[in-house]
C-alpha atoms as a PDB file:
ATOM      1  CA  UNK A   1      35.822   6.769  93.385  1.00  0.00           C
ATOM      2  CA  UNK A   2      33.876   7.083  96.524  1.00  0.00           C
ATOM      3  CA  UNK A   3      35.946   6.805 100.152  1.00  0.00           C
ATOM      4  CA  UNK A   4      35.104   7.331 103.651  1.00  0.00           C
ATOM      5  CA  UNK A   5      37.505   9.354 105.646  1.00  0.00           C
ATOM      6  CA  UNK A   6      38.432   9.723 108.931  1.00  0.00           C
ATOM      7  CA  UNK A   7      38.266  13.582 108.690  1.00  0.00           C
ATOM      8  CA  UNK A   8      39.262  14.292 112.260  1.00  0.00           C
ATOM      9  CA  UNK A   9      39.757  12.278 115.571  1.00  0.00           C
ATOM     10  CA  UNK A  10      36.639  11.437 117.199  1.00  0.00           C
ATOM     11  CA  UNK A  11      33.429   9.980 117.257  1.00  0.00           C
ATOM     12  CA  UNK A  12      31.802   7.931 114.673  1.00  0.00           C
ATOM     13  CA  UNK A  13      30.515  11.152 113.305  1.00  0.00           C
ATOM     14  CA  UNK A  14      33.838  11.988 112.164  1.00  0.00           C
ATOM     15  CA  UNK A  15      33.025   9.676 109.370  1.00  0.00           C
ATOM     16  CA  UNK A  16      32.381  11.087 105.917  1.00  0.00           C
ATOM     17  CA  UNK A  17      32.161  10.081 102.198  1.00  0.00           C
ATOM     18  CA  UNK A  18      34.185  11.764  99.840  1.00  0.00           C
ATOM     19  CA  UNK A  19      35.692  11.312  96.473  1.00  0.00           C
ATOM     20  CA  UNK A  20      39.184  10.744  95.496  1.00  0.00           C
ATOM     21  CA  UNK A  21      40.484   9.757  92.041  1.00  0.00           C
ATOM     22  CA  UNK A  22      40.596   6.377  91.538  1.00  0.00           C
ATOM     23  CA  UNK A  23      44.265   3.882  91.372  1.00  0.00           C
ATOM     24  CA  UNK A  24      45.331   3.805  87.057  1.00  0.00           C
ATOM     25  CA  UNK A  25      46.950   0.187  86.512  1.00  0.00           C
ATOM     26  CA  UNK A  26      51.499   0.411  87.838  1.00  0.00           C
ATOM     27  CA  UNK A  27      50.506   3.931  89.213  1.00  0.00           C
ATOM     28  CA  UNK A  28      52.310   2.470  92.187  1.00  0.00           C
ATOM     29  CA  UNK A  29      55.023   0.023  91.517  1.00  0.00           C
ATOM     30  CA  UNK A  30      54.769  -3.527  93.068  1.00  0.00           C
ATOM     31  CA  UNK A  31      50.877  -2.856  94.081  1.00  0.00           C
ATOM     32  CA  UNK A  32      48.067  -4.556  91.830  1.00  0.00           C
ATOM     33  CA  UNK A  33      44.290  -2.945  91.867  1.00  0.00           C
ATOM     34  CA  UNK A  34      40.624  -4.436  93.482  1.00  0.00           C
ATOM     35  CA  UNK A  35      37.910  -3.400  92.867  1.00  0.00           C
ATOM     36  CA  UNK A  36      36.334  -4.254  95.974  1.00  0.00           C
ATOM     37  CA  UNK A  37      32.792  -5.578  97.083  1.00  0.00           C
ATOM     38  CA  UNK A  38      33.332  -5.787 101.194  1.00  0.00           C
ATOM     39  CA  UNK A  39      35.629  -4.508 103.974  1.00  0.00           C
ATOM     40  CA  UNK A  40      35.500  -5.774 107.152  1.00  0.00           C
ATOM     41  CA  UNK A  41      35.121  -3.214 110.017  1.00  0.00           C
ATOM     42  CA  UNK A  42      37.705  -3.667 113.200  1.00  0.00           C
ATOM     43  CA  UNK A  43      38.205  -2.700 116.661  1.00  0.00           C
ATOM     44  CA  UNK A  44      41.505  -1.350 115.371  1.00  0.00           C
ATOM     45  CA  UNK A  45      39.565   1.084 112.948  1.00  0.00           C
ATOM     46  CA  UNK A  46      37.652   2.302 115.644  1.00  0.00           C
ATOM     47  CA  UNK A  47      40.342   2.641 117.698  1.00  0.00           C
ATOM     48  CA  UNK A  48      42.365   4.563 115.400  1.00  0.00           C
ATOM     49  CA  UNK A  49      39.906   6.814 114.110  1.00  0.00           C
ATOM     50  CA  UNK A  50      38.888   7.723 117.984  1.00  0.00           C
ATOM     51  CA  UNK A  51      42.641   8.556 118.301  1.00  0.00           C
ATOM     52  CA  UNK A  52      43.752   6.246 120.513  1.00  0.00           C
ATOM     53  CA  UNK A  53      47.500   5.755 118.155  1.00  0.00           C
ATOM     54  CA  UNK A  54      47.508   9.278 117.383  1.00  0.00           C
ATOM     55  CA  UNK A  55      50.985   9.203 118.587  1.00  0.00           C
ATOM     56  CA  UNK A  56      52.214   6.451 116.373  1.00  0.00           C
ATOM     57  CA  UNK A  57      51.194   6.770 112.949  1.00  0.00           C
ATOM     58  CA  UNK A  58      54.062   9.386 112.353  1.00  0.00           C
ATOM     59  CA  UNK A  59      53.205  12.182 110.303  1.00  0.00           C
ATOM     60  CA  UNK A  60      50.001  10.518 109.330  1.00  0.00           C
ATOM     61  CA  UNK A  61      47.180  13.047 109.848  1.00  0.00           C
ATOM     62  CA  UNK A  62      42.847  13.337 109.002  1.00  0.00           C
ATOM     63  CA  UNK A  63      41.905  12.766 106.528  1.00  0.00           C
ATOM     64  CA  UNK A  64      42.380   9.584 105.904  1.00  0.00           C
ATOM     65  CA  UNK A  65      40.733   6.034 104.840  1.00  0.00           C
ATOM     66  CA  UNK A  66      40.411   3.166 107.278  1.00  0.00           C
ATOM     67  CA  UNK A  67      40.079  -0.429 106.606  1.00  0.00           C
ATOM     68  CA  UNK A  68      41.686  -3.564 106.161  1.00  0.00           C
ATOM     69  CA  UNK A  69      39.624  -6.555 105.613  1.00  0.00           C
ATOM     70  CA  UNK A  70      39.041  -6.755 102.394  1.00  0.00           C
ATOM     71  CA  UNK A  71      37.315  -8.945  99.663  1.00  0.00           C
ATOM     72  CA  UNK A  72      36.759  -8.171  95.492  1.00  0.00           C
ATOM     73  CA  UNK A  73      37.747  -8.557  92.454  1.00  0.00           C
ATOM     74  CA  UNK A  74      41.304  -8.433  91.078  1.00  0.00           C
ATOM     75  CA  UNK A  75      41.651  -5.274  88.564  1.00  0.00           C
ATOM     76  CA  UNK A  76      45.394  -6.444  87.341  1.00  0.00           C
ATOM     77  CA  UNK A  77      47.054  -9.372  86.508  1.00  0.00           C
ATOM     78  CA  UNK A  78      48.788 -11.245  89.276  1.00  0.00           C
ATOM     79  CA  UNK A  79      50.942 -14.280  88.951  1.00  0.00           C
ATOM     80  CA  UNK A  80      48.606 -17.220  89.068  1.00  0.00           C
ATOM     81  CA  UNK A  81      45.498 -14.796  89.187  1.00  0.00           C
ATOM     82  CA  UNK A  82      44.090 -13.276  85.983  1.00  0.00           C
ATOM     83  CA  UNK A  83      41.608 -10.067  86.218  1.00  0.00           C
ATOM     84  CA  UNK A  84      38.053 -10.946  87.548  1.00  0.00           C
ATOM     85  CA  UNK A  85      39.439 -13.371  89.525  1.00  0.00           C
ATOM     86  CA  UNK A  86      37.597 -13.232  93.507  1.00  0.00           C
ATOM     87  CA  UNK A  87      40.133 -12.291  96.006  1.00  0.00           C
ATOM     88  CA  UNK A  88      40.346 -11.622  99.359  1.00  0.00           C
ATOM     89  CA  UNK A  89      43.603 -10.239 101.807  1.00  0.00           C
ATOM     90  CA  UNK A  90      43.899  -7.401 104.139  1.00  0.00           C
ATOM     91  CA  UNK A  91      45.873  -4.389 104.125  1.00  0.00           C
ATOM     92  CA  UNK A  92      48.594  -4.339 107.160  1.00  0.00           C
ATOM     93  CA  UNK A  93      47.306  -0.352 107.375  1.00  0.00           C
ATOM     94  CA  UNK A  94      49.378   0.144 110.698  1.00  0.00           C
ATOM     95  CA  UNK A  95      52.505  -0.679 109.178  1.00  0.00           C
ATOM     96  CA  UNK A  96      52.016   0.917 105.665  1.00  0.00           C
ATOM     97  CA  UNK A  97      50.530   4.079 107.130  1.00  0.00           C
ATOM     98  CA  UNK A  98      49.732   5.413 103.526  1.00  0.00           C
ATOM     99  CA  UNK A  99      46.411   6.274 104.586  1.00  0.00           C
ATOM    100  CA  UNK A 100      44.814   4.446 102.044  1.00  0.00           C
ATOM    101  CA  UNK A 101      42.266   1.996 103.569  1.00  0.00           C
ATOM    102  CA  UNK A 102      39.729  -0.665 102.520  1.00  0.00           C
ATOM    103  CA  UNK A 103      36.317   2.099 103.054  1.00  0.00           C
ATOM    104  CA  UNK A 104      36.562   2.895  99.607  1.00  0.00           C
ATOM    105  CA  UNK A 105      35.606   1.310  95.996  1.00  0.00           C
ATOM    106  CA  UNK A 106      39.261   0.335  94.407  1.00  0.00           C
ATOM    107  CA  UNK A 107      42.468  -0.224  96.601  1.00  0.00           C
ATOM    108  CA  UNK A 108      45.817  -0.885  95.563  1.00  0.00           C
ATOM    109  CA  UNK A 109      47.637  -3.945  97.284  1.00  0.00           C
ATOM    110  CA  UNK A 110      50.985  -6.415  97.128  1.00  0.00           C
ATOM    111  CA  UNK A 111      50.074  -9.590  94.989  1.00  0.00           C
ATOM    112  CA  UNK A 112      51.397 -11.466  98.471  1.00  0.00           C
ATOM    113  CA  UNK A 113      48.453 -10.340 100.243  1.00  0.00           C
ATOM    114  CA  UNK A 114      45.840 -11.993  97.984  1.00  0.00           C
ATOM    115  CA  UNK A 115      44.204 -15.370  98.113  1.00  0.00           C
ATOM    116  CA  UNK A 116      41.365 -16.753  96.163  1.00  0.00           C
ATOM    117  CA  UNK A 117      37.911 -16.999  97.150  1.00  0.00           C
ATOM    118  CA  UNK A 118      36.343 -19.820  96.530  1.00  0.00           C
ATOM    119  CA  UNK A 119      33.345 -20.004  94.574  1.00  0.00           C
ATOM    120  CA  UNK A 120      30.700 -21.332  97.229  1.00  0.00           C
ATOM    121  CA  UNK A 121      31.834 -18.326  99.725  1.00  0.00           C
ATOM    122  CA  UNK A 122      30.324 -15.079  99.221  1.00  0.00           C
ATOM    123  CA  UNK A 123      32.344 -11.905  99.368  1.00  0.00           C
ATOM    124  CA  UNK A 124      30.475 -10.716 103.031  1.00  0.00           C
ATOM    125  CA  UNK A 125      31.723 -13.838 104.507  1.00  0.00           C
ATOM    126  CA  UNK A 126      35.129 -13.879 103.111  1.00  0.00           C
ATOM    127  CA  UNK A 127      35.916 -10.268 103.885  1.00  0.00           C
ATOM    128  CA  UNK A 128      35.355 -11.107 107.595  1.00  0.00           C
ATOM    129  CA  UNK A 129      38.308 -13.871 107.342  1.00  0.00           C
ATOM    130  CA  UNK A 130      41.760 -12.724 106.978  1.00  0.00           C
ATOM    131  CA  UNK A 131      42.504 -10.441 109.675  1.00  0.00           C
ATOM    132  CA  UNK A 132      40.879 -12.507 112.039  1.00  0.00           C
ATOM    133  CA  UNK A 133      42.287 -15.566 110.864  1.00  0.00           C
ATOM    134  CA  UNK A 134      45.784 -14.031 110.787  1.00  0.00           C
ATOM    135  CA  UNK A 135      45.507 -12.635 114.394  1.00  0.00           C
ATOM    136  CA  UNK A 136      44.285 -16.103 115.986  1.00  0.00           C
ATOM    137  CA  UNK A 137      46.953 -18.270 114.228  1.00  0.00           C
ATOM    138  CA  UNK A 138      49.523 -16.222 114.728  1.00  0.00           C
ATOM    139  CA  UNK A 139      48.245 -15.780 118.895  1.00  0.00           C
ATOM    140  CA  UNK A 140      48.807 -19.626 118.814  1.00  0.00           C
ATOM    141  CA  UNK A 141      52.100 -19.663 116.887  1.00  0.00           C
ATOM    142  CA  UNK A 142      53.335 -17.281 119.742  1.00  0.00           C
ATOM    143  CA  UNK A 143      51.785 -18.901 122.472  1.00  0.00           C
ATOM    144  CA  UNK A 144      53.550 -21.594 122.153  1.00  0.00           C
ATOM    145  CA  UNK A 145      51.132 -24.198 123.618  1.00  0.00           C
ATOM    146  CA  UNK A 146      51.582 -27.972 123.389  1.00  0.00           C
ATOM    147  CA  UNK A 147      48.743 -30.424 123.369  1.00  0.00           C
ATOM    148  CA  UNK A 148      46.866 -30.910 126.481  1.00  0.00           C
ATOM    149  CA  UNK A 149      47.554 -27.847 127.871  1.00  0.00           C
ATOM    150  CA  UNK A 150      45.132 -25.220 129.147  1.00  0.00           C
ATOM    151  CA  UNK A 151      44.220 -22.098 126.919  1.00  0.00           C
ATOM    152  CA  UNK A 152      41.609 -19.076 128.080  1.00  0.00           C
ATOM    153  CA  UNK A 153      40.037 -17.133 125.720  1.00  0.00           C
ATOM    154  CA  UNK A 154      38.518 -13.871 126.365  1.00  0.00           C
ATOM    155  CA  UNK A 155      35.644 -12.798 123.152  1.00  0.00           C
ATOM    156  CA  UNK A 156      35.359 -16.226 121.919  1.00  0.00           C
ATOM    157  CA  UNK A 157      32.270 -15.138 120.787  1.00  0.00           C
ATOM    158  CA  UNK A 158      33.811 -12.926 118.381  1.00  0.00           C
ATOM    159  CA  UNK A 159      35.538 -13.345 115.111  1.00  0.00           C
ATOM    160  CA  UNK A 160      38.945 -13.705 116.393  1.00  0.00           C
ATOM    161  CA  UNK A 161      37.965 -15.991 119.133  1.00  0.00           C
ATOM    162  CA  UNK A 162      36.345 -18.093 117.350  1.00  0.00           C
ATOM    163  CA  UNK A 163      38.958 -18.428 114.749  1.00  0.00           C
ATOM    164  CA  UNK A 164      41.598 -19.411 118.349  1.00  0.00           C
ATOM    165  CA  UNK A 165      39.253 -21.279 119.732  1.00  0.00           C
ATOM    166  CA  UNK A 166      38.879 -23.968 115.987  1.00  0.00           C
ATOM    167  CA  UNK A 167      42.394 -23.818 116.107  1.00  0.00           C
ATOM    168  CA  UNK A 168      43.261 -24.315 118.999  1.00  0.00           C
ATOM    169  CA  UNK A 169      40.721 -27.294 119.862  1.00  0.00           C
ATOM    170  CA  UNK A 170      42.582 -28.567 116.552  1.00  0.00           C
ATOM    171  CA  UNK A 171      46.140 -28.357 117.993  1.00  0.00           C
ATOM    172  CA  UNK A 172      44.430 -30.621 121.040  1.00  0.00           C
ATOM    173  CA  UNK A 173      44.407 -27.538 123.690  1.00  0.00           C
ATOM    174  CA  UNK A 174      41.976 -27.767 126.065  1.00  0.00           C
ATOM    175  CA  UNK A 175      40.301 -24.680 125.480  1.00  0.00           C
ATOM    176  CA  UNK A 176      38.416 -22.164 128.346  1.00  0.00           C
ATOM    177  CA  UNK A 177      36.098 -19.971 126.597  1.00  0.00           C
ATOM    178  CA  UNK A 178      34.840 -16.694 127.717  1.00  0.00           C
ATOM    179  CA  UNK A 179      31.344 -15.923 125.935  1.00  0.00           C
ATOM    180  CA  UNK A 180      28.722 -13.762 125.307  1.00  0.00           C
ATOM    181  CA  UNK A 181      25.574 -15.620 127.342  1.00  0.00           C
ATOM    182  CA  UNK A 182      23.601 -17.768 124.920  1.00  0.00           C
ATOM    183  CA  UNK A 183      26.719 -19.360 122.928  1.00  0.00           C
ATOM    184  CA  UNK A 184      27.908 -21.554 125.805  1.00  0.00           C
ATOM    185  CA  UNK A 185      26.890 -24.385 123.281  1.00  0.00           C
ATOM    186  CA  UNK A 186      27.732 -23.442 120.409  1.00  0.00           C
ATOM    187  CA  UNK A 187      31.888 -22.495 121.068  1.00  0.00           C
ATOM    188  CA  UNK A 188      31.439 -25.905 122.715  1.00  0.00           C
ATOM    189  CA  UNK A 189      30.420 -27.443 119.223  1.00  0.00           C
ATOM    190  CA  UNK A 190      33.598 -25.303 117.814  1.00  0.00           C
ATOM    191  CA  UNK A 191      35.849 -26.863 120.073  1.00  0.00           C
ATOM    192  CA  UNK A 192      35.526 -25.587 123.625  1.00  0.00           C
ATOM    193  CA  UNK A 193      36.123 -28.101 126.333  1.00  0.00           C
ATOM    194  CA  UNK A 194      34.461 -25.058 128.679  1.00  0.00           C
ATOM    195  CA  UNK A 195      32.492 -22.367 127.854  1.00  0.00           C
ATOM    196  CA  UNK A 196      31.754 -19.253 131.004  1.00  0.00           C
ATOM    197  CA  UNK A 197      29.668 -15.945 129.979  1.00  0.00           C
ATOM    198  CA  UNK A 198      31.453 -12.892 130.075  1.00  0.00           C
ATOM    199  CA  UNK A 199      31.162 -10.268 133.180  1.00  0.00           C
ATOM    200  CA  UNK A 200      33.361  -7.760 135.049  1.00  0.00           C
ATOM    201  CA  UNK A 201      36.816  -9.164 135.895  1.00  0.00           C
ATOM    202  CA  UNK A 202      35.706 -10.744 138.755  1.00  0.00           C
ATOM    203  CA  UNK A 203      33.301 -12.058 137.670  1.00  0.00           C
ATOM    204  CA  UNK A 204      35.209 -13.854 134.927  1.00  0.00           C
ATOM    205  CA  UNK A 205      37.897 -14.788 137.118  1.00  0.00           C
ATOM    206  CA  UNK A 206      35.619 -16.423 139.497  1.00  0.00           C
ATOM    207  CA  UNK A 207      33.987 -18.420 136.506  1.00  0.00           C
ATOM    208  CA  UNK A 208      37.467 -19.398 135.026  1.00  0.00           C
ATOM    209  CA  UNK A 209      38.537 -21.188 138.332  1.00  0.00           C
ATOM    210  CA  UNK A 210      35.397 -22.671 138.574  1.00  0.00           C
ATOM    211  CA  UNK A 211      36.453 -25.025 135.605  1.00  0.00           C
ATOM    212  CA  UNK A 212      39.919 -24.325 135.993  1.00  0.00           C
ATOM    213  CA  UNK A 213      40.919 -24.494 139.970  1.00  0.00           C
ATOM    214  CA  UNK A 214      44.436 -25.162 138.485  1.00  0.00           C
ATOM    215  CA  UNK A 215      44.935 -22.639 136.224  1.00  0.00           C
ATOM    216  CA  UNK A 216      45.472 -21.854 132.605  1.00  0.00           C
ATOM    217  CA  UNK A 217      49.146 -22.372 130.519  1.00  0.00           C
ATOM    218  CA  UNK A 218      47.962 -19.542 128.578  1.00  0.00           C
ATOM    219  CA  UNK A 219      45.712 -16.413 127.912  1.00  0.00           C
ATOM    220  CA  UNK A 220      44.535 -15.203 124.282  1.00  0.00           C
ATOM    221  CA  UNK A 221      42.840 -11.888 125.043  1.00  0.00           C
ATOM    222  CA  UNK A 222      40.989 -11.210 122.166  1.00  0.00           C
ATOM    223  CA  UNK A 223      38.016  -9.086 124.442  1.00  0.00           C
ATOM    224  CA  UNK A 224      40.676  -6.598 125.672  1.00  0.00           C
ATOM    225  CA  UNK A 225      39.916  -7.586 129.078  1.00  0.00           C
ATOM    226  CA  UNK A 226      43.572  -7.412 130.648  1.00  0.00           C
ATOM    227  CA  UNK A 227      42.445  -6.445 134.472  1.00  0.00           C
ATOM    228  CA  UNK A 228      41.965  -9.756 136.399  1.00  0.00           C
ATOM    229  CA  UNK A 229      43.639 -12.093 133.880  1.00  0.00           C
ATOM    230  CA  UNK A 230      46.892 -12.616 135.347  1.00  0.00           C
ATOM    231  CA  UNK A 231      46.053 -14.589 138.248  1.00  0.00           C
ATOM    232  CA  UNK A 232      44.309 -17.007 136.057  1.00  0.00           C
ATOM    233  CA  UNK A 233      47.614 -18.042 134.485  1.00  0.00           C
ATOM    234  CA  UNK A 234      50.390 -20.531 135.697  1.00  0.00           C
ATOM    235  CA  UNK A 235      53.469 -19.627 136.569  1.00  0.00           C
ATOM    236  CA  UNK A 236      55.652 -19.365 133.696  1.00  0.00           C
ATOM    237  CA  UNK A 237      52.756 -19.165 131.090  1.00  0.00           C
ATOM    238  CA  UNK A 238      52.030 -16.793 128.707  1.00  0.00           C
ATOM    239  CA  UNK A 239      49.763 -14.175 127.918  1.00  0.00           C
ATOM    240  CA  UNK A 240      48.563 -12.792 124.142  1.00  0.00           C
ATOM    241  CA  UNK A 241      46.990  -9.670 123.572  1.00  0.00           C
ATOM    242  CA  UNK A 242      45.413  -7.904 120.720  1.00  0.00           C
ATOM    243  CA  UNK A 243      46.203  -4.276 120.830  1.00  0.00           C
ATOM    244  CA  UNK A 244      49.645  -2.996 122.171  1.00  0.00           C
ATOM    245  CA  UNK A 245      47.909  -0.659 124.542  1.00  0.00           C
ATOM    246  CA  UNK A 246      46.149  -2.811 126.315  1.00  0.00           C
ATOM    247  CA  UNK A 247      48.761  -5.280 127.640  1.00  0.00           C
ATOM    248  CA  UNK A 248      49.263  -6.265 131.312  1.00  0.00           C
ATOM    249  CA  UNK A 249      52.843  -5.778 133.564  1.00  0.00           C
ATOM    250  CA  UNK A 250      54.240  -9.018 133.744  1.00  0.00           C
ATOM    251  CA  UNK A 251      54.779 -11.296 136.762  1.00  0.00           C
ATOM    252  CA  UNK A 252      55.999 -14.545 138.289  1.00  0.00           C
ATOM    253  CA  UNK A 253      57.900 -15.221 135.071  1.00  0.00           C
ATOM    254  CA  UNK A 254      54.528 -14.646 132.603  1.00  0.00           C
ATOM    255  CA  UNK A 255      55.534 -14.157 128.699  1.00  0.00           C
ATOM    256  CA  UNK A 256      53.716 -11.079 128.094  1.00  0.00           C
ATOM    257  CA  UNK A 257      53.250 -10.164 124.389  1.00  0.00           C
ATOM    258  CA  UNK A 258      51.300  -7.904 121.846  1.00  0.00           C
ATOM    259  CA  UNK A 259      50.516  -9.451 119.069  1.00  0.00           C
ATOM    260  CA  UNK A 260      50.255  -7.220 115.270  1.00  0.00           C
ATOM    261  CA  UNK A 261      49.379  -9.994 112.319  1.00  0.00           C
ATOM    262  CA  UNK A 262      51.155  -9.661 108.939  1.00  0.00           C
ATOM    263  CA  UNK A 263      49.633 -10.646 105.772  1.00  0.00           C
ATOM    264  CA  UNK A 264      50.268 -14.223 105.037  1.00  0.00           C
ATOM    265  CA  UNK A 265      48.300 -15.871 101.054  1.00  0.00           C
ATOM    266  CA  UNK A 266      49.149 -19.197 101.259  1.00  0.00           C
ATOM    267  CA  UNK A 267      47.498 -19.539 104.813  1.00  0.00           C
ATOM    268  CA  UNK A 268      44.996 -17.485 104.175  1.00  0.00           C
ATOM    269  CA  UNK A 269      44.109 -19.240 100.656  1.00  0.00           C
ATOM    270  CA  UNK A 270      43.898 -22.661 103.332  1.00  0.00           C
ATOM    271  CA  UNK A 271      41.433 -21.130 105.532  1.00  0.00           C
ATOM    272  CA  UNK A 272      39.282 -19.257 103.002  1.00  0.00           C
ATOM    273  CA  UNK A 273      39.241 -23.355 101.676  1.00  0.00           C
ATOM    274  CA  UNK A 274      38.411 -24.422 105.232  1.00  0.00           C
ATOM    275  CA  UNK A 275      35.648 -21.803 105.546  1.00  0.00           C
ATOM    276  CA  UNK A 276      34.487 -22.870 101.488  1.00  0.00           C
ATOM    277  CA  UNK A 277      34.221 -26.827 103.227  1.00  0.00           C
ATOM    278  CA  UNK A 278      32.577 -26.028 106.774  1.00  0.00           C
ATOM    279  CA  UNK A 279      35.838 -26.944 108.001  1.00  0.00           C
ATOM    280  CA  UNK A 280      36.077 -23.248 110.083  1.00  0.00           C
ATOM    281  CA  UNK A 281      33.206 -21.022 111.042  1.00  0.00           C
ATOM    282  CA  UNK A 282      33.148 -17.444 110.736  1.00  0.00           C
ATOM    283  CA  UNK A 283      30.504 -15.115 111.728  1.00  0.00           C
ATOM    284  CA  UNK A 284      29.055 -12.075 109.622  1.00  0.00           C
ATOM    285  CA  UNK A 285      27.067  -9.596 112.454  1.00  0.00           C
ATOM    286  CA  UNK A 286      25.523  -6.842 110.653  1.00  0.00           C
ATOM    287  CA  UNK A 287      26.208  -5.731 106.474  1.00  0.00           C
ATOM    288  CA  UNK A 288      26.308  -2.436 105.896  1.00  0.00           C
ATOM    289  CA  UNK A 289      26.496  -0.130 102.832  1.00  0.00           C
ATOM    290  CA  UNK A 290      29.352   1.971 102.663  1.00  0.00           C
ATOM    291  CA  UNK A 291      28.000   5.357 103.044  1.00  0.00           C
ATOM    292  CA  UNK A 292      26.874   4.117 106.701  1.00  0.00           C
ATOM    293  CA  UNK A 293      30.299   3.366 107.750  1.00  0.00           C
ATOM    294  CA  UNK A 294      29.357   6.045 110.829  1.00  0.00           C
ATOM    295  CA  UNK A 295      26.474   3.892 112.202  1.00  0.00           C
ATOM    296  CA  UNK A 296      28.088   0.601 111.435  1.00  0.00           C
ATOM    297  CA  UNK A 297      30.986   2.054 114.063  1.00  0.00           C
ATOM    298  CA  UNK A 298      27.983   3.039 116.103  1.00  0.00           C
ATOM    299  CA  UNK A 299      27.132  -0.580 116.030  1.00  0.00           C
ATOM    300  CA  UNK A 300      30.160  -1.971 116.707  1.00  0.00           C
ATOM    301  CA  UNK A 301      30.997   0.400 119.818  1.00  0.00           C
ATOM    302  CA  UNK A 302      27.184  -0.127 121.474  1.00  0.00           C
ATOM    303  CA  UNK A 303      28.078  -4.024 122.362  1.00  0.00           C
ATOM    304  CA  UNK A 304      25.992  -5.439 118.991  1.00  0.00           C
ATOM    305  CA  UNK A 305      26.003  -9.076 118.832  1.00  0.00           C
ATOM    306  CA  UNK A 306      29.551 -10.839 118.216  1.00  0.00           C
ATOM    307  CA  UNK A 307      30.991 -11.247 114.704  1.00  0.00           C
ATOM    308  CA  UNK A 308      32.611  -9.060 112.107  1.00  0.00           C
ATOM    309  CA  UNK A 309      30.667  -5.942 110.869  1.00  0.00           C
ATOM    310  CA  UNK A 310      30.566  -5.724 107.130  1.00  0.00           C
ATOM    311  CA  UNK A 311      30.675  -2.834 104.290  1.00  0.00           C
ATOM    312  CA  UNK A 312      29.418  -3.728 101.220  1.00  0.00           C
ATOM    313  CA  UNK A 313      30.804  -1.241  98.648  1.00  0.00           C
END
């Protein structure tokens, strides 16, 4: 079957198809096949495959396959699921560390990580849910915000920040919205009480207080901004980020947390329903055929225009 590896640490250029022989059906006890159709491309790939958690993947070396979005169709029988059924999960690749990533044709994966698609989503759109979806739920289940209170988020614009900010206008959070200029109104139409363009730190900061002279209760930082947030929150509140290296010293009694997403079906199988019934918007950037993984990386590190970046395989 045809991958793409990560055949060294580096630049997008590092990037290269290759063949490897392709999963046979309980080759790997517990894990079921897809054949897949789309994998979603994250920060964390690029991240990893410029090196950046070199020195915590163990004994994990290049090359290796990246990816964890993931949508397809279901290879083996799975209770509940027969084969040909349209699924769609993620691979927790950080925690696994096999090496064995969603830029490739067939992947093998626990039965707990599937949902279904529905039929009226396509496979682009649902690939670019459950990561994302994941992340911003569980953000807000470690946030720990009640109703009425004040949430910032940094990249609303983005997959993940849209997904917080839908849920969190839901949970009745007034929600602060950092954007990228142009889609002031439409995070307001997703649920933003305010909506400020993104800029340098100060920048930001200076918008944010604009809106919100009191503060925010709490700070989802899905943009990796970290510099400059801090003063923004409340005493006592808290502050979510994305990536474990990018996470602020605390202060004045500020929650600081990283935040890692685990695979969950049964909330996933919701949202993918949500997303089937216009109940939750996603957004698809750019599609991309597999054997231009390298310039869809390119895209995705030169600032392209917010949403999830998508292989089709």
């Amino acid at each position: 079957m045809r991958v793409v590896e990560v055949t060294a640490y580096g630049g997008p250029e590092v990037l290269r198809m290759a063949r490897r022989p392709e999963p046979e059906a309980g080759d790997v006890p517990g894990k079921v096949r897809v054949r897949l159709k789309a994998a979603g491309v994250n920060q964390a790939d690029l991240r990893i495959r410029a090196g950046r958690y070199a020195d915590s993947v163990g004994a994990l070396k290049p090359p290796f396959v990246l990816g964890t979005d993931f949508a397809g169709k279901l290879l083996d029988p799975v209770p509940g699921m027969a084969p040909g059924t349209r699924v769609a999960g993620y691979v927790p690749w950080y925690e696994e560390l096999t090496g064995e990533g969603t830029y490739a044709e067939v992947v093998r994966v626990a039965p707990e990580w599937l949902a279904p698609i529905p039929d009226d989503v396509e496979f682009t759109v649902a690939a670019s849910v459950p990561l994302a979806a994941s992340t911003a739920q569980l953000g807000l289940d470690r946030l720990g915000l009640s109703a009425g209170e004040t949430l910032l988020v940094t990249g609303a614009s983005a997959v993940v920040g849209r997904f917080v900010v839908q849920y969190a206008a839901a949970a009745g959070l007034r929600v602060v919205a950092v954007v990228h200029e142009g889609d002031e109104s439409e995070l307001k139409i997703l649920g933003a009480e305010q909506a400020v363009p993104r800029g340098t730190p100060v920048e930001v900061l200076a918008r944010v207080r604009e809106v919100a002279p009191d503060g925010v209760d709490g700070v989802f930082d899905g943009a990796l901004v970290v510099e400059g947030l801090l003063p923004l929150l409340k005493d006592d509140g808290v502050f979510v980020a994305i990536a474990p290296d990018r996470v602020p010293p605390a202060e004045r009694n500020i929650r600081v947390e990283a935040i890692r997403a685990t695979p969950d079906a049964s909330r996933l199988k919701r949202t993918l329903e949500q997303v089937a019934a216009r109940e939750l918007i996603t957004r698809v950037a750019d599609v991309f055929p597999l054997e231009e993984a390298a310039e869809a990386h390119r895209r995705a590190e030169s600032g392209h225009r917010p949403g999830r970046i998508i292989l089709m395989i």
